[in-house]
N, C-alpha and C. Protein backbone atom coordinates (compact mmCIF):
# COMPACT_ATOMS: atom_id res chain seq x y z
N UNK A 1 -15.70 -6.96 -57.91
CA UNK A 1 -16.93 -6.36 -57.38
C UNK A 1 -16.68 -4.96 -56.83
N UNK A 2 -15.58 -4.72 -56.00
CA UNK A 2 -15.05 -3.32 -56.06
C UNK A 2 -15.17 -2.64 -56.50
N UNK A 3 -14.38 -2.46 -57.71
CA UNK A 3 -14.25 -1.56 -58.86
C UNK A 3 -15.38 -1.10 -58.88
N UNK A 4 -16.70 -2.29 -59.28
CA UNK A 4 -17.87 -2.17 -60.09
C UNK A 4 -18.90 -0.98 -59.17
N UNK A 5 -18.88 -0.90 -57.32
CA UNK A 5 -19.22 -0.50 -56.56
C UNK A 5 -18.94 0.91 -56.62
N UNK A 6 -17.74 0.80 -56.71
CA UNK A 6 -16.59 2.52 -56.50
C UNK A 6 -17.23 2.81 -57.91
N UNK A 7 -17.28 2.27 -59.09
CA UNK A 7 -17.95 3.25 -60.24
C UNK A 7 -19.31 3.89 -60.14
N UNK A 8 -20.03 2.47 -59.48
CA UNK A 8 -21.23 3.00 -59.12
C UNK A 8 -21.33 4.50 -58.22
N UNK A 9 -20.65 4.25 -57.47
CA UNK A 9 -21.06 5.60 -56.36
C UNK A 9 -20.33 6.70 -56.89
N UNK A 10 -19.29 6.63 -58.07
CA UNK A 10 -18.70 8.01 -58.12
C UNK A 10 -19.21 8.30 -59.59
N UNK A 11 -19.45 7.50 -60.45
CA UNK A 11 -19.42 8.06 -61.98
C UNK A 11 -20.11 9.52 -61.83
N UNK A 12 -21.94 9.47 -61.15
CA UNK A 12 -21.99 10.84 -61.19
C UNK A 12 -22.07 11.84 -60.94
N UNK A 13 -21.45 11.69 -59.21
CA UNK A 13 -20.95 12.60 -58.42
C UNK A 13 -19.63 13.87 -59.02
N UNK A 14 -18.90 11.92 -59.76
CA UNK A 14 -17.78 12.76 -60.74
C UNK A 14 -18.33 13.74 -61.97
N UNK A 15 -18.93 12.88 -62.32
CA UNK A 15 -19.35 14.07 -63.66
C UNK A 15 -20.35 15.04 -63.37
N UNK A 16 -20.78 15.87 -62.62
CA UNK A 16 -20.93 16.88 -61.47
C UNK A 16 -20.11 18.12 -61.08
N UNK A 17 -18.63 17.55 -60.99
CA UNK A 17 -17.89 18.09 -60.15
C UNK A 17 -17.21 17.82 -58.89
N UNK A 18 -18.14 16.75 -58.13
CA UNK A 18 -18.16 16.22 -56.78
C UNK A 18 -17.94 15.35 -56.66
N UNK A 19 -17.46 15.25 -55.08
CA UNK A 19 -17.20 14.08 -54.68
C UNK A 19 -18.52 13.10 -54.32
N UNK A 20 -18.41 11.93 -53.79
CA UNK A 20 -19.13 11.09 -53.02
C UNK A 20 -20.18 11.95 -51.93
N UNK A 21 -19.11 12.53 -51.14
CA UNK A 21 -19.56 13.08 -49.79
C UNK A 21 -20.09 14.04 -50.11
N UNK A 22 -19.65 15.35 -51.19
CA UNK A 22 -20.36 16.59 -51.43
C UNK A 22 -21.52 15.98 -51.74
N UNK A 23 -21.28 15.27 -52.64
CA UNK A 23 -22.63 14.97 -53.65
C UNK A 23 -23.79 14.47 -52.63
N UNK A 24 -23.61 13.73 -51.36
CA UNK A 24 -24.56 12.99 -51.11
C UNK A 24 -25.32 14.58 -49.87
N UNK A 25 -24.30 15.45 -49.72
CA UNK A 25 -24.86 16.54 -48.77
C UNK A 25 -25.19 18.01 -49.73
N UNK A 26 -24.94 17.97 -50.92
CA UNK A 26 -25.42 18.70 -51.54
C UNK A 26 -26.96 18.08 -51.81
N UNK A 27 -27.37 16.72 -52.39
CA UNK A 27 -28.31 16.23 -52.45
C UNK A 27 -29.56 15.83 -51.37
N UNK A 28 -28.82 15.77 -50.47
CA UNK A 28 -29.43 15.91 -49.37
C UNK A 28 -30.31 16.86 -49.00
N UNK A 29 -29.30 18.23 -48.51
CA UNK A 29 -30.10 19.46 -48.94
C UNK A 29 -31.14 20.05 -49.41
N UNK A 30 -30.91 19.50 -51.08
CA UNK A 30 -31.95 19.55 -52.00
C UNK A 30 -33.22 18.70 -51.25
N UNK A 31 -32.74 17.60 -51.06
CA UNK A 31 -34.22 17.04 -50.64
C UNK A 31 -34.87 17.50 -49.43
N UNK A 32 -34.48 17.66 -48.50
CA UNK A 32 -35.12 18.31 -47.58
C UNK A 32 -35.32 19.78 -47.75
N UNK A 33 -35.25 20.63 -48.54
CA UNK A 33 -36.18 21.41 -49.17
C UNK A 33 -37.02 21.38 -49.85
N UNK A 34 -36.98 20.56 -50.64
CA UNK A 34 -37.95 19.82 -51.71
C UNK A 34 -39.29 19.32 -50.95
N UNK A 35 -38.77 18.62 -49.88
CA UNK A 35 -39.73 17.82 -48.85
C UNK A 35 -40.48 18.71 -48.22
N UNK A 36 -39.74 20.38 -47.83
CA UNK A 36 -40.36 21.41 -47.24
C UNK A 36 -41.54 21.88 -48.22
N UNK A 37 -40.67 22.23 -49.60
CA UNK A 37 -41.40 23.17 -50.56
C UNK A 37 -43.16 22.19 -50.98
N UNK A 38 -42.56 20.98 -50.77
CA UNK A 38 -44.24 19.75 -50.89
C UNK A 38 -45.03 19.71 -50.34
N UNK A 39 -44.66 19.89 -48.63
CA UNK A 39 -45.31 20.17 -47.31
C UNK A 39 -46.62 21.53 -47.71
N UNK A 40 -45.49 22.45 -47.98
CA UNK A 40 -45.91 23.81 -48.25
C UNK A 40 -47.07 23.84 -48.96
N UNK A 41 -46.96 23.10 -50.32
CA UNK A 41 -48.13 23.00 -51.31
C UNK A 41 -49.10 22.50 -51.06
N UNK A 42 -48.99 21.37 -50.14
CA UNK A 42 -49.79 20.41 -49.80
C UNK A 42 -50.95 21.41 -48.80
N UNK A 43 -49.79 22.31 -48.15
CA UNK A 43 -51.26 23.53 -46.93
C UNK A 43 -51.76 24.54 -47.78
N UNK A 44 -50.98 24.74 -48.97
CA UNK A 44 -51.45 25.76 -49.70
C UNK A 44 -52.80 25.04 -50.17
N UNK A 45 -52.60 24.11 -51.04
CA UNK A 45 -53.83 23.57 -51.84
C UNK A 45 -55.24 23.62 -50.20
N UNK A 46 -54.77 23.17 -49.28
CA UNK A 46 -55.91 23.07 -48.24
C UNK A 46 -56.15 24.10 -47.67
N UNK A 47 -55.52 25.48 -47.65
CA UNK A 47 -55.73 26.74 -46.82
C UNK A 47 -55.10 27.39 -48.21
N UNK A 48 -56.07 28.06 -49.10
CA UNK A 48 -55.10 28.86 -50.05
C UNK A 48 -54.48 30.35 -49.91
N UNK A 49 -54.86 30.56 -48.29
CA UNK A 49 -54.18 31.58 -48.04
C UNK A 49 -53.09 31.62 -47.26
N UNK A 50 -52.35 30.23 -46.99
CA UNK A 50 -51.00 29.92 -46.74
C UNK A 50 -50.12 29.72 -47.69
N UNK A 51 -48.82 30.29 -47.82
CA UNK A 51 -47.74 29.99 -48.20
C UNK A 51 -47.70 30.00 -50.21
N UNK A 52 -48.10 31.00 -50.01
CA UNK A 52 -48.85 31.70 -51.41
C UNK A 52 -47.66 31.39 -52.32
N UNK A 53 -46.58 32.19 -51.93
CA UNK A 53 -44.91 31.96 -52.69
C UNK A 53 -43.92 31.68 -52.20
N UNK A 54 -44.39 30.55 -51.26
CA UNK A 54 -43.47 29.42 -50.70
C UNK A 54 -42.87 28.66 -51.65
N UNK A 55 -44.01 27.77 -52.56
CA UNK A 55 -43.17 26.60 -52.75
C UNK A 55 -42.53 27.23 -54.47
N UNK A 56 -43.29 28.30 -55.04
CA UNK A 56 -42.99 28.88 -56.78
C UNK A 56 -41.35 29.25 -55.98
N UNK A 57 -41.34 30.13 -54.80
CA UNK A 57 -39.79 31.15 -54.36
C UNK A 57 -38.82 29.63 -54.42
N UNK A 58 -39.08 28.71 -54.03
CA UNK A 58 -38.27 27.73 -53.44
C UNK A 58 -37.71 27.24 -54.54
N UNK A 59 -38.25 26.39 -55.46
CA UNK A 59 -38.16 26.27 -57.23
C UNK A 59 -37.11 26.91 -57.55
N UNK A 60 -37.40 28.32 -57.70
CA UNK A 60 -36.94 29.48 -58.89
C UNK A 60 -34.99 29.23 -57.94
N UNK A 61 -35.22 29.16 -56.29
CA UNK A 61 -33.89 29.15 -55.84
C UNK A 61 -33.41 27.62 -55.69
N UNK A 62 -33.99 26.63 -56.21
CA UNK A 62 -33.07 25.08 -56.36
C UNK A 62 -32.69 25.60 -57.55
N UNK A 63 -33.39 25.71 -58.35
CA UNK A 63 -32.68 25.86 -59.81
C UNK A 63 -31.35 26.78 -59.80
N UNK A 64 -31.56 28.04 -59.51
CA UNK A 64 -30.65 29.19 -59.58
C UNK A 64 -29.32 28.61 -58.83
N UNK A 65 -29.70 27.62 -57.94
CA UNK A 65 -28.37 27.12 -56.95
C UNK A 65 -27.54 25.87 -57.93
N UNK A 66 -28.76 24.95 -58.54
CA UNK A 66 -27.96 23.84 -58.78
C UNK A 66 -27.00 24.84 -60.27
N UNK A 67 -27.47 25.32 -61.26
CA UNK A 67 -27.48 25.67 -62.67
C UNK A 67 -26.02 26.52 -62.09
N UNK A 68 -26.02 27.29 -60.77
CA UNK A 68 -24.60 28.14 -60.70
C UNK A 68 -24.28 27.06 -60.36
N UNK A 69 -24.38 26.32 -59.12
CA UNK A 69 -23.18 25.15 -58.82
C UNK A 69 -22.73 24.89 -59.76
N UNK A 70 -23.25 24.18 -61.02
CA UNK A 70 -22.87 23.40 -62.13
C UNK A 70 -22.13 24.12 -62.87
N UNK A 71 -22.02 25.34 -63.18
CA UNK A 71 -21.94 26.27 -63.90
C UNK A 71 -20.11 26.38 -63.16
N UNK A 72 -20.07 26.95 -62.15
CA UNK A 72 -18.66 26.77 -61.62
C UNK A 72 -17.97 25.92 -61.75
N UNK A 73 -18.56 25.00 -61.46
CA UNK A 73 -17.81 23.77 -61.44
C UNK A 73 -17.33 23.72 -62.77
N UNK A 74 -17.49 23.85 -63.94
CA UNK A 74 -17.51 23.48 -65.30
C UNK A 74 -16.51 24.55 -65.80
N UNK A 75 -16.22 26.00 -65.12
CA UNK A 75 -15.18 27.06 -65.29
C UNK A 75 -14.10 26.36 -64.76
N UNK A 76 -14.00 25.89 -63.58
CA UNK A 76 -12.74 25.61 -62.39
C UNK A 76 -12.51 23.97 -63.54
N UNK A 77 -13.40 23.07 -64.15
CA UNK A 77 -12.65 22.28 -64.56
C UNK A 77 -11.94 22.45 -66.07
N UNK A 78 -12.52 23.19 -66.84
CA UNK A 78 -12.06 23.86 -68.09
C UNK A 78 -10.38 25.00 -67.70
N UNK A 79 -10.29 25.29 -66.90
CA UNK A 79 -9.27 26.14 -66.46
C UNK A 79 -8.42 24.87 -65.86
């Protein structure tokens, strides 16, 4: 049952780049921005003169973060 546990939690942290722990505070992260950037939309749609390029700015920088993370990671393991 071990084994089966430890695969569970690492297969795709590992194939990532990361560990357990990065993975669960890199992901983390993500979500509580995510949770912000939803908030955001949610006052935009009800006041459309709040937070105009809150949640499009927030997007364009998860992506740009995860795509380099991944992106490094994939140089440092090829080398």
């Amino acid at each position: 049952m071990a084994p089966l546990l430890s695969t569970l939690f690492s297969n795709h942290p590992n194939s990532v780049g990361e560990t357990y722990l990065s993975h669960l505070i890199t992901a983390s992260s993500f979500s509580f921005k995510m949770i912000f950037g939803g908030l955001a939309c949610l006052l935009h749609a009800i006041f459309p003169f709040l937070f105009i390029k809150t949640s499009s700015g927030l997007i364009s920088q998860l992506h740009d973060s995860m795509v380099k993370h991944r992106s490094k990671k994939a140089v440092i393991e090829k080398n």
